[in-house]
Structures are given as structure tokens and as C-alpha cells.
C-alpha atoms as a PDB file:
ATOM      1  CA  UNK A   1       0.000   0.000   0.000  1.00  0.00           C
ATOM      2  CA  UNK A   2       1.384   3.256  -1.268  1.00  0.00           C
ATOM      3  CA  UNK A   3       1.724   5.809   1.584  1.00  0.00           C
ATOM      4  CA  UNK A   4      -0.612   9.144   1.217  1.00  0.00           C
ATOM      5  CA  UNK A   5       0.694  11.238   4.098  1.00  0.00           C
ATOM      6  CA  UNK A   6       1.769  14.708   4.271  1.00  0.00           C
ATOM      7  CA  UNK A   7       5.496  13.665   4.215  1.00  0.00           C
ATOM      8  CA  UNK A   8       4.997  11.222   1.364  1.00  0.00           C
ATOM      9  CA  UNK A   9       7.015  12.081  -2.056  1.00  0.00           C
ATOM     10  CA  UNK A  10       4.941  13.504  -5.074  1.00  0.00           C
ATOM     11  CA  UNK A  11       3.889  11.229  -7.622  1.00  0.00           C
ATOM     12  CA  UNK A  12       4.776  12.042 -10.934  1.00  0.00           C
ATOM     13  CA  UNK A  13       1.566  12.413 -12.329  1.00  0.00           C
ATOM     14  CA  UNK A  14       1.175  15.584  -9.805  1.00  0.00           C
ATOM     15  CA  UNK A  15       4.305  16.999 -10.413  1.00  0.00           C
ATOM     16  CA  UNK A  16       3.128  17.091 -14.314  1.00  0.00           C
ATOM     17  CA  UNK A  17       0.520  18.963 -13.640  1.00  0.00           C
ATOM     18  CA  UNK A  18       2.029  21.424 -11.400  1.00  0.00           C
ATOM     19  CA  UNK A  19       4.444  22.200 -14.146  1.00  0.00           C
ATOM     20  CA  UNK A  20       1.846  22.695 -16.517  1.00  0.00           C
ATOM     21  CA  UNK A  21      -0.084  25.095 -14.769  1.00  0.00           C
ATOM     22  CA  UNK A  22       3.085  27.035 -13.769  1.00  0.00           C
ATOM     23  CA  UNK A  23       3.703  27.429 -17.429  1.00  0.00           C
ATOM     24  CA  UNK A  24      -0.192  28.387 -18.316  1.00  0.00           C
ATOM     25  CA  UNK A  25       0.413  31.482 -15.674  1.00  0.00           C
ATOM     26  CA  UNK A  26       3.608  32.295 -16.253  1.00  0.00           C
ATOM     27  CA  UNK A  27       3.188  32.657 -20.674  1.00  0.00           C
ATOM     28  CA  UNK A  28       0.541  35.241 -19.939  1.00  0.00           C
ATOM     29  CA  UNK A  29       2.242  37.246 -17.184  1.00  0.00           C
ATOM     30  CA  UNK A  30       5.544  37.706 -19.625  1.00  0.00           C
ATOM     31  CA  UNK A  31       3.209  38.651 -22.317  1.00  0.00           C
ATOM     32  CA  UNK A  32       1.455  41.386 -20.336  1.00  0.00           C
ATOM     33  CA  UNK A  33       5.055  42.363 -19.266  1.00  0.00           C
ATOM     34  CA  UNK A  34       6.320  42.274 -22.731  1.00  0.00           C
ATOM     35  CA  UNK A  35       3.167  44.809 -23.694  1.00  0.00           C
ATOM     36  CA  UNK A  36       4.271  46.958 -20.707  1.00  0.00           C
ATOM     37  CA  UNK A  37       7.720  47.627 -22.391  1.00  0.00           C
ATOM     38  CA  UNK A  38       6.501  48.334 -25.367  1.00  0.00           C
ATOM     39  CA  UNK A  39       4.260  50.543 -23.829  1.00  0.00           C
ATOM     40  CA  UNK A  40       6.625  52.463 -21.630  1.00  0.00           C
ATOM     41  CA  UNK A  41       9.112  52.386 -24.515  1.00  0.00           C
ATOM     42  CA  UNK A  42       6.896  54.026 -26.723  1.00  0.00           C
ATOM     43  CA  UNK A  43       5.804  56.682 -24.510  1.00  0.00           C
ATOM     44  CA  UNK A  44       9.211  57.840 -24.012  1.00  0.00           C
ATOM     45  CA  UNK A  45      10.057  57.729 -27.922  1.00  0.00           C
ATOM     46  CA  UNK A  46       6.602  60.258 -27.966  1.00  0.00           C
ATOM     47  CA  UNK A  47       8.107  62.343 -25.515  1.00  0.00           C
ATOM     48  CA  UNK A  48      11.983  61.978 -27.053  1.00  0.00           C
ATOM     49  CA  UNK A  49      10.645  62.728 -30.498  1.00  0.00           C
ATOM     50  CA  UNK A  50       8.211  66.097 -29.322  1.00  0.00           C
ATOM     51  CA  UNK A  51      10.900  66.964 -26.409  1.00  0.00           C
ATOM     52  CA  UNK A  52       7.745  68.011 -24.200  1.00  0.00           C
ATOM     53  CA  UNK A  53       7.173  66.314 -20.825  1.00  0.00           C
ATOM     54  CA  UNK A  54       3.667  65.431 -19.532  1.00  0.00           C
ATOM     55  CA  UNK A  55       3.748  68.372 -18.103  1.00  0.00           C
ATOM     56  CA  UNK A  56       4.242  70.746 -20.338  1.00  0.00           C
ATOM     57  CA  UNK A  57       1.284  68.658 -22.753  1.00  0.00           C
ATOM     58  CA  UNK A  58      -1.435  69.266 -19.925  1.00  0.00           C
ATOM     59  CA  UNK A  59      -0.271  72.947 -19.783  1.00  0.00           C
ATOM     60  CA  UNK A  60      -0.691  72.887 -24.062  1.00  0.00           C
ATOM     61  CA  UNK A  61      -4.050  71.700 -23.814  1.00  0.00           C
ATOM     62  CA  UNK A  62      -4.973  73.690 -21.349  1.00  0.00           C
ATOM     63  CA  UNK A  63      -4.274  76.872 -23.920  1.00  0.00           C
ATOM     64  CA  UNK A  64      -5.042  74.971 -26.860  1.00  0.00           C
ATOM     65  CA  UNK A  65      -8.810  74.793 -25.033  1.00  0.00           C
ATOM     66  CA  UNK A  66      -8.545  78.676 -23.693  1.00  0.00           C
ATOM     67  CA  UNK A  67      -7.876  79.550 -27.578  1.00  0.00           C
ATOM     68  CA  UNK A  68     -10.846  77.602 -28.449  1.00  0.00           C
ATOM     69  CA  UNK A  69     -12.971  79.590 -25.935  1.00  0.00           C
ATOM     70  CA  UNK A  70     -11.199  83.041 -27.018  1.00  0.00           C
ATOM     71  CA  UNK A  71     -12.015  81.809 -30.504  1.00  0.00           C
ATOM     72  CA  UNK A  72     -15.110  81.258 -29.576  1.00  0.00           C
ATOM     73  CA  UNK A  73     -15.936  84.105 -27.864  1.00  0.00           C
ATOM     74  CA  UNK A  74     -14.268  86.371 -31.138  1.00  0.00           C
ATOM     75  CA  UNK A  75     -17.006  84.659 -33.846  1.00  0.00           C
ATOM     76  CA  UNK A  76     -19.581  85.896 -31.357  1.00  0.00           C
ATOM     77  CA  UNK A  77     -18.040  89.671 -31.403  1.00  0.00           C
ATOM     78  CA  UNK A  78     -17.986  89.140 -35.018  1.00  0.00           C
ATOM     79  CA  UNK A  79     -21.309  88.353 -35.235  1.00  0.00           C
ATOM     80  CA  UNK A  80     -22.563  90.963 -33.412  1.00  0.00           C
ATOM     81  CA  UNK A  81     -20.705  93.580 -35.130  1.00  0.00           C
ATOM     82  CA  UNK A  82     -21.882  92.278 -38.760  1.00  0.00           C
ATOM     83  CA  UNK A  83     -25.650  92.800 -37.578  1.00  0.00           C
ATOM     84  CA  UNK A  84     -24.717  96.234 -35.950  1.00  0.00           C
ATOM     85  CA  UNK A  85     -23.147  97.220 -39.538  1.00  0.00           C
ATOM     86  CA  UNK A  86     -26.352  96.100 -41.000  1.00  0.00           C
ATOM     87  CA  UNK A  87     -27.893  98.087 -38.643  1.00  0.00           C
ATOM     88  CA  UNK A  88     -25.846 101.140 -39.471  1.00  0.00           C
ATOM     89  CA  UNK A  89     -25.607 100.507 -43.302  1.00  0.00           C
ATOM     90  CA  UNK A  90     -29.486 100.335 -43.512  1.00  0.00           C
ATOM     91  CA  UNK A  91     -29.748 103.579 -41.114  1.00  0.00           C
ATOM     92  CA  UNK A  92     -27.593 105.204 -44.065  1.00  0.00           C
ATOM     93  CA  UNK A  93     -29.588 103.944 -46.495  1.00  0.00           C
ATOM     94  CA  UNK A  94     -32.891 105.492 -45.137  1.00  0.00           C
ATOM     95  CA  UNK A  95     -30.882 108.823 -44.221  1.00  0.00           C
ATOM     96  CA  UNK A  96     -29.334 108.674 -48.024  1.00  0.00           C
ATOM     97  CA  UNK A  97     -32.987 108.238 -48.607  1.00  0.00           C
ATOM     98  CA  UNK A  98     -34.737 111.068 -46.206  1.00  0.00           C
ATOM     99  CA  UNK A  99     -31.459 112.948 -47.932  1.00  0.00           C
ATOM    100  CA  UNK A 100     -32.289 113.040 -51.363  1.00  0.00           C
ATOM    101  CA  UNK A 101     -36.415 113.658 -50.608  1.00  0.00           C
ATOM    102  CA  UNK A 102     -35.200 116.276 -48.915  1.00  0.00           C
ATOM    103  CA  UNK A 103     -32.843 118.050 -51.610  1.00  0.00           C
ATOM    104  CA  UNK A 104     -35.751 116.992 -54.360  1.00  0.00           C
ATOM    105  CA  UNK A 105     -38.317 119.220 -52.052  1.00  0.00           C
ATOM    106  CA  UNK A 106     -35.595 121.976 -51.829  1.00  0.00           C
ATOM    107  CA  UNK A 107     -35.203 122.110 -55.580  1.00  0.00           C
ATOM    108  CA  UNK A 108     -38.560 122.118 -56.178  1.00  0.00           C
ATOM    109  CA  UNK A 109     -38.987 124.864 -53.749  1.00  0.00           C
ATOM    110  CA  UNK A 110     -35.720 126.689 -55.032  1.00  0.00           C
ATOM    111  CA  UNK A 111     -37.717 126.554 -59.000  1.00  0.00           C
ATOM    112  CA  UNK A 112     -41.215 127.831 -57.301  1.00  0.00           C
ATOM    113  CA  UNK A 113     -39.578 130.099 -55.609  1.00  0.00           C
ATOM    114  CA  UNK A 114     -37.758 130.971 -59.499  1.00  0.00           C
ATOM    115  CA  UNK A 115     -34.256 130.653 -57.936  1.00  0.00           C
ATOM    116  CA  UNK A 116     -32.963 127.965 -60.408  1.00  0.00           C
ATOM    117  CA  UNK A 117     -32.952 127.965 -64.409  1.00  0.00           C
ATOM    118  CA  UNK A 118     -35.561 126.332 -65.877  1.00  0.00           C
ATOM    119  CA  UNK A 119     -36.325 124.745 -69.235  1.00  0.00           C
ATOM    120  CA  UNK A 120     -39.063 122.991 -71.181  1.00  0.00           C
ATOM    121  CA  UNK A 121     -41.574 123.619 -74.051  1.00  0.00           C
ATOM    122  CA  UNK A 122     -43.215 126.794 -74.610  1.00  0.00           C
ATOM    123  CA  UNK A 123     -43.773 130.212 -76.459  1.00  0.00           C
ATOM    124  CA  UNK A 124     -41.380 133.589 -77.116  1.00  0.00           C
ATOM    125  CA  UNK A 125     -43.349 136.501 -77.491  1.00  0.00           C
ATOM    126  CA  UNK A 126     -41.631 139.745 -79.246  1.00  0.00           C
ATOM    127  CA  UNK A 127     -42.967 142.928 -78.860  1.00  0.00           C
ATOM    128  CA  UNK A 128     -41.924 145.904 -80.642  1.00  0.00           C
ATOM    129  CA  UNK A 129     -43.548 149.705 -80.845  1.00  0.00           C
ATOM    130  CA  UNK A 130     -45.328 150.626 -83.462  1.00  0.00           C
ATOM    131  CA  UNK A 131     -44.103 150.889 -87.113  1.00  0.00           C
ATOM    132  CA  UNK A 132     -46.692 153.391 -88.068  1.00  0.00           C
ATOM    133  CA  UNK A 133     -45.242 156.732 -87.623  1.00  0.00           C
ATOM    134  CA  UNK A 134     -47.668 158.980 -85.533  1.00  0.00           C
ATOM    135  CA  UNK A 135     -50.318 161.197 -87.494  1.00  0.00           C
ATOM    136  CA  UNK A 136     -50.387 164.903 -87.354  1.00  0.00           C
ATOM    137  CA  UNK A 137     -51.492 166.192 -84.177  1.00  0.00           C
ATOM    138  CA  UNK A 138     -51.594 162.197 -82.752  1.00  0.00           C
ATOM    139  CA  UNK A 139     -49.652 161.709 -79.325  1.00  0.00           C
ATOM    140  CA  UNK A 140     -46.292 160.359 -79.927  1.00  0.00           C
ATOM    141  CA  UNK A 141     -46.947 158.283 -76.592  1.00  0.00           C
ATOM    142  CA  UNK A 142     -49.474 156.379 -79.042  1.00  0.00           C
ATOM    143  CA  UNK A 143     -47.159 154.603 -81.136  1.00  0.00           C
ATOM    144  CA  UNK A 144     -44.770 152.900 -78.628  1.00  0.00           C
ATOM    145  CA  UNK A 145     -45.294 150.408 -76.016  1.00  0.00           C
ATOM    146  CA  UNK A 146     -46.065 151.104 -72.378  1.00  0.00           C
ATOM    147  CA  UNK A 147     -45.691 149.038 -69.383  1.00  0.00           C
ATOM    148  CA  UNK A 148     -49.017 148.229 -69.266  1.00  0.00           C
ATOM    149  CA  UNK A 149     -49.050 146.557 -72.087  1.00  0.00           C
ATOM    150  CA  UNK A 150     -46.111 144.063 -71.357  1.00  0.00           C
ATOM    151  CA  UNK A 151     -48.292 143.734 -67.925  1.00  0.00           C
ATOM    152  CA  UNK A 152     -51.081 142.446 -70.085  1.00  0.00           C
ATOM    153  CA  UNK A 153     -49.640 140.033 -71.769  1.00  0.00           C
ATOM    154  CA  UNK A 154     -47.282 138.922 -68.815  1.00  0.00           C
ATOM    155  CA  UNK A 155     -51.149 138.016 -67.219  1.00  0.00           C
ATOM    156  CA  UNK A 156     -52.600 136.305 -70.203  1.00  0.00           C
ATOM    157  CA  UNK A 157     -49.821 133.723 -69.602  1.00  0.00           C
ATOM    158  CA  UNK A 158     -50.153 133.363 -66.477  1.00  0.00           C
ATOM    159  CA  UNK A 159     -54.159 133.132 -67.219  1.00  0.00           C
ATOM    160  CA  UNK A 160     -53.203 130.524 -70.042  1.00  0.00           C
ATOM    161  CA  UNK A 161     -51.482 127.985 -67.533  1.00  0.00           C
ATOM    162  CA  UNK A 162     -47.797 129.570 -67.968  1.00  0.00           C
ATOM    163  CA  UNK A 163     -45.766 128.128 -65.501  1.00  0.00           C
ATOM    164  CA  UNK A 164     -42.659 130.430 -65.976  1.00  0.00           C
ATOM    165  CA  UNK A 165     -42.301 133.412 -67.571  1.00  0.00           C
ATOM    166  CA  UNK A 166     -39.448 135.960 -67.843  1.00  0.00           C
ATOM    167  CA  UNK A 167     -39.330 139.514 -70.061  1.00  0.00           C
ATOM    168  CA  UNK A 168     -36.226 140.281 -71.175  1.00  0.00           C
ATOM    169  CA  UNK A 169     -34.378 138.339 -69.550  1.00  0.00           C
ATOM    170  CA  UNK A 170     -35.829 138.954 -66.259  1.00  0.00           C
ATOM    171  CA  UNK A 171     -37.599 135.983 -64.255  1.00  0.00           C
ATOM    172  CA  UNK A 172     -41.169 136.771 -63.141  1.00  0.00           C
ATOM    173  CA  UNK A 173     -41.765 136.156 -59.280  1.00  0.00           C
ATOM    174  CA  UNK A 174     -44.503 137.132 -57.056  1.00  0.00           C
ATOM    175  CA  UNK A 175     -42.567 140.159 -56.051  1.00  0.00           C
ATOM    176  CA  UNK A 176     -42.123 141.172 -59.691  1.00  0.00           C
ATOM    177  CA  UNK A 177     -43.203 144.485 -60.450  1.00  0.00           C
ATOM    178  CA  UNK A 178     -43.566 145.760 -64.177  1.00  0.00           C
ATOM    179  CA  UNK A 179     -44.440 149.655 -64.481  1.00  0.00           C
ATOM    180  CA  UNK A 180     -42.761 152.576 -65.676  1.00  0.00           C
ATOM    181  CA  UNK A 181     -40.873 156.028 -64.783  1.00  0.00           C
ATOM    182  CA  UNK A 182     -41.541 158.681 -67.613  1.00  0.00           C
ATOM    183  CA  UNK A 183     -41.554 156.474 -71.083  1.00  0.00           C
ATOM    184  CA  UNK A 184     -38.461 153.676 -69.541  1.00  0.00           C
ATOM    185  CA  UNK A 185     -40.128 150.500 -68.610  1.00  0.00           C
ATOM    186  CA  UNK A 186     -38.751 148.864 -65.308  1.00  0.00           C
ATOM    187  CA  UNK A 187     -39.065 145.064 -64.617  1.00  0.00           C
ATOM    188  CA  UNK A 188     -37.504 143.727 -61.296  1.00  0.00           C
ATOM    189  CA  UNK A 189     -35.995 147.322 -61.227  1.00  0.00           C
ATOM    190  CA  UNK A 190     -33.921 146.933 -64.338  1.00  0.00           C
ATOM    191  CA  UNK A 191     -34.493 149.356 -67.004  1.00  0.00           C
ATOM    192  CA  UNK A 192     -35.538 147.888 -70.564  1.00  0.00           C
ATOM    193  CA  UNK A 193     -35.909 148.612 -73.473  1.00  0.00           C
ATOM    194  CA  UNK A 194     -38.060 147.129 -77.239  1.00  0.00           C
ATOM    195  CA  UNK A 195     -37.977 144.649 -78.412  1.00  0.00           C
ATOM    196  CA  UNK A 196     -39.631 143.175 -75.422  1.00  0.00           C
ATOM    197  CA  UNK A 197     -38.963 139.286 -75.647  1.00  0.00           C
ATOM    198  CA  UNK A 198     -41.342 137.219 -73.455  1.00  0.00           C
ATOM    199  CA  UNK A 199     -40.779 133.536 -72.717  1.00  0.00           C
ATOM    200  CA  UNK A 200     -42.597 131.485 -71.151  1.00  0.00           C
ATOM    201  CA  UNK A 201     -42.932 127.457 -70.708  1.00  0.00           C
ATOM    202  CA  UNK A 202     -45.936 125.750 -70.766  1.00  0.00           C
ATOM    203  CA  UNK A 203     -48.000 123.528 -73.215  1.00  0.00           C
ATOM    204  CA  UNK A 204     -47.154 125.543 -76.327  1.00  0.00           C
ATOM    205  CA  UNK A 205     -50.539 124.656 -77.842  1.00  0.00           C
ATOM    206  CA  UNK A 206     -52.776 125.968 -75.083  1.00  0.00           C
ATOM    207  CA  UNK A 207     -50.351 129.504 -74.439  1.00  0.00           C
ATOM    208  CA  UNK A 208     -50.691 130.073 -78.422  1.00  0.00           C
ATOM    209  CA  UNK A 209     -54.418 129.558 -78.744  1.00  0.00           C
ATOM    210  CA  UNK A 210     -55.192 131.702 -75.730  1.00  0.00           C
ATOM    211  CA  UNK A 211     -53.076 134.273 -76.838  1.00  0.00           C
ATOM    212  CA  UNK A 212     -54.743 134.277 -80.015  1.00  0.00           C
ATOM    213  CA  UNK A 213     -58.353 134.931 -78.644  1.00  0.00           C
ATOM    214  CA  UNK A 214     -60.141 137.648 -80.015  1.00  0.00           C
ATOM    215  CA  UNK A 215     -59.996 140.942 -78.001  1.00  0.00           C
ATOM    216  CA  UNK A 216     -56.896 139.497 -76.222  1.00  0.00           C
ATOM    217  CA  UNK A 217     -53.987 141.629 -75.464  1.00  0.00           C
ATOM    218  CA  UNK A 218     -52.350 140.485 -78.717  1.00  0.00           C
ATOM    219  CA  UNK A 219     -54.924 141.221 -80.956  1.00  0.00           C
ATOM    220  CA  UNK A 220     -55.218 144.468 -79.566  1.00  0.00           C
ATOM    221  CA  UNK A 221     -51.653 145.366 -79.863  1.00  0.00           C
ATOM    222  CA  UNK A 222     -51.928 143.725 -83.626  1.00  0.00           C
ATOM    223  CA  UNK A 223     -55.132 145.873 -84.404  1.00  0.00           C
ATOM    224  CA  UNK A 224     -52.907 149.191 -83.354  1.00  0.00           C
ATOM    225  CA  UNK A 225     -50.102 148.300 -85.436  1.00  0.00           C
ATOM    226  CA  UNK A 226     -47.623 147.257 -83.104  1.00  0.00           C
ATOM    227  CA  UNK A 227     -45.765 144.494 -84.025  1.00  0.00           C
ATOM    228  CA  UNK A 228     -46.251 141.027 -82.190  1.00  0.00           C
ATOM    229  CA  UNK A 229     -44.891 137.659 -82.910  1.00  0.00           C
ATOM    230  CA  UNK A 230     -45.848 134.913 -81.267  1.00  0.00           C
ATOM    231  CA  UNK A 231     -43.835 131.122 -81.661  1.00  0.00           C
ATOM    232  CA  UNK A 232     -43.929 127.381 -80.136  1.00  0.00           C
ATOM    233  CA  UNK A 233     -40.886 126.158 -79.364  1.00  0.00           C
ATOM    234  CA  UNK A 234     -40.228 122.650 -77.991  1.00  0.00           C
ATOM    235  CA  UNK A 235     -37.520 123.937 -75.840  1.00  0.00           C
ATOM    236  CA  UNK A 236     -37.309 127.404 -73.796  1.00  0.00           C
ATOM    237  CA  UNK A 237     -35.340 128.883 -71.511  1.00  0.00           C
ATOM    238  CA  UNK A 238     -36.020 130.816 -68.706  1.00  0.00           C
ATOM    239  CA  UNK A 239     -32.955 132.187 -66.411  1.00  0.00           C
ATOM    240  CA  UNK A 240     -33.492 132.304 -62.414  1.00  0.00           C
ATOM    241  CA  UNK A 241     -34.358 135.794 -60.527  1.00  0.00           C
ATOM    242  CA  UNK A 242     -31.311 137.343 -59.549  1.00  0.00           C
ATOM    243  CA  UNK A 243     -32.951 140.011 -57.394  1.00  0.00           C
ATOM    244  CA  UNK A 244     -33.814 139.825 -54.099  1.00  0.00           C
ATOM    245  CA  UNK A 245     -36.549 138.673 -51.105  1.00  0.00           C
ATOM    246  CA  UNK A 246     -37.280 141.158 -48.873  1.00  0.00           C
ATOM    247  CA  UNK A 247     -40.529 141.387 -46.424  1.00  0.00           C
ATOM    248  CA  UNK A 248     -40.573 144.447 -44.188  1.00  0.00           C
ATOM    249  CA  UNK A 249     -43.516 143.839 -42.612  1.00  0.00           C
ATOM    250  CA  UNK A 250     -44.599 139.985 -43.512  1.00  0.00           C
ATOM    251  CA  UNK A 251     -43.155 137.239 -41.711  1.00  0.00           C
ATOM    252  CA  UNK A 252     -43.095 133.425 -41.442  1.00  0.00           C
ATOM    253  CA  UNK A 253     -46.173 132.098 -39.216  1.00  0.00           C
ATOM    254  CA  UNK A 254     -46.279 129.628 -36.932  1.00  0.00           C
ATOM    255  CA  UNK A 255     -49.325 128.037 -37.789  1.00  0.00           C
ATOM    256  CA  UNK A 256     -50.139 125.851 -40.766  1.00  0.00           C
END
């Protein structure tokens, strides 16, 4: 009978077995060790090749993520200042806008007002005194033009839809005053003198045919042998008043 105790020698069966599971542990723990060399060896080729420690790597992240946030932060400035630029360049816009309304009102005003040359279809009206010298005994005064006739004709255009009319010259405003000292005709206080050339703008067709009329100021002057021609043109033009505004007593109101 083989003896079993404690102190009895290993059979070789057991001792087989021992060795084989020695060897199953022992291949796997020099692999893993094997891996950990490689491991460690290529971390410090990393750092050998980029010359950094850890260190320094944690402290390059930690800017690499503050420039992100900076970067960040900058698109959103950017952003922000693109719509206020929209903001602004549409402002301009509208104020380019309000600008030019503005200056269109102020020319129109400026041409109402007769300040600026104008130009556009109308008539020329030439007066001239009378070729017929006077009879015997007939006043001289008879034969030549007076102020009241340029006056006449001056309103006829304006009663014929004339929308700017000068004589001589001289631009017709609302201060305009056409009369006479002894036989020299004064318009806008400027002395003139025949012919009297009268242009005005306005639908040629409608000036003419007024003017024409039958016991009109034209016919008149014709029927007394004075000299009057009246022509269309398709294109007039009628120089700006060059005198002055002056109110002594009027002023601008407050109410509208």
C-alpha cells in the first residue's frame, strides 16, 4: 500500500501537472510584461521625439482649449458687429434716402420760388412799338409800347397755364413788379428797353391759342399796329431771378 501522508514524495503524475499550470500562468504574465515595455518604450520615444514632458502637454491643452474659448468668444463679437453694420448701413440707407427727398423738395422749392434755371416747351413773345409813324397832331406816346401793355400780356400767360415766364431776360416772381418812370419800362428794377422778348414754358398749344383769342392783349396790340410775334418752341429757356426777397412787414407764421 502506497503511503498518502503529508510527508509522502509527489507522484509524478502531480508533479506534471504542477508544471503545466506554472507554465499556463507564467506565458501570460511575460506577455502582459512584454506589452508593458513596449508601452513604456513608446511613450518615451513620444516624448523623445516632441521633447515636451507630460507636463508641459497638460499645460498645451490647457491653452489649446482657452484659444478655443477666445475663438469662440471672437465669432460671437464678429457676429454681433456684422448685424450692428447692418444696422448702421441700412440707417444710411434710409438717411441717403430722407437725404435726397429732402434736396428733391428743396429744388422744387428753389424753382417755385424761381431761384434755379428752368427749361421745357413753350412760347417767345416779341414785342416791338409801333411801325406806323404817328399822325399829325396824334400823341407820340401812341405809337410805342407802355408798361401796361407788357403787364397784359405777362397776365394772359399766367391766365393761359404759364408756368414760368421771364421779359427780357428777367424771371417773373410774385414780387415782380412791371411799371414805368416817364416812357423807360422797369421790370424787377432793371431798365428795358423794345424789343420786349417774353418767354414762357408751358404747353405751347394751349399759351398760343389763348393768346390768339379775339380781343386778347395780342390782338389788340396787332389791331394798333404794333408788331407782335408769337412762336412754339419745344424747348425754352427761362434764367433764375437774380434780385432779391425782402418782407418788411410779412413774416413766417407759426401756424399751418
Amino acid at each position: 500500500m502506497p503511503d498518502t501522508g503529508p510527508d509522502a514524495p509527489a507522484s509524478p503524475a502531480t508533479g506534471r501537472r504542477v508544471i503545466r499550470w506554472q507554465a499556463a500562468v507564467a506565458l501570460p504574465l511575460a506577455l502582459v510584461g512584454f506589452l508593458v515595455v513596449i508601452q513604456i518604450r513608446n511613450v518615451w520615444e513620444i516624448k523623445r521625439t516632441l521633447r515636451i514632458p507630460s507636463t508641459q502637454l497638460e499645460e498645451l491643452g490647457f491653452v489649446l482649449r482657452e484659444q478655443e474659448r477666445r475663438r469662440s468668444a471672437l465669432e460671437a463679437q464678429i457676429a454681433d458687429l456684422r448685424s450692428r453694420l447692418a444696422d448702421y448701413e441700412k440707417a444710411a440707407a434710409e438717411g441717403r434716402t430722407a437725404a435726397v427727398l429732402a434736396n428733391r423738395q428743396l429744388q422744387d422749392m428753389r424753382a417755385l420760388a424761381g431761384l434755379t434755371p428752368l427749361e421745357g416747351p413753350g412760347v417767345v413773345v416779341i414785342l416791338n412799338d409801333s411801325t406806323r409813324p404817328p399822325r399829325p397832331g396824334e400823341d407820340p406816346n401812341k405809337t410805342i409800347l407802355h408798361y401796361s401793355d407788357i403787364a397784359a400780356v405777362v397776365a394772359e400767360l399766367w391766365a393761359s397755364g404759364a408756368e414760368v415766364v421771364a421779359v427780357n431776360g428777367e424771371r417773373i416772381v410774385s414780387s415782380t413788379g412791371i411799371n414805368c418812370v416817364g416812357t423807360t419800362i422797369l421790370c424787377n428794377t432793371k431798365r428795358m428797353a423794345p424789343p420786349f422778348v417774353i418767354s414762357a414754358i408751358g404747353d405751347p398749344t394751349h399759351l398760343q391759342g389763348y393768346l390768339r383769342r379775339p380781343g386778347g392783349a395780342v390782338d389788340l396790340l396787332s389791331s394798333f399796329d404794333f408788331p407782335v410775334r408769337l412762336t412754339p418752341y419745344p424747348r425754352v429757356e427761362v434764367p433764375p431771378y437774380r434780385g432779391t426777397f425782402r418782407f418788411e412787414h410779412a413774416g413766417a407764421s407759426e401756424k399751418e
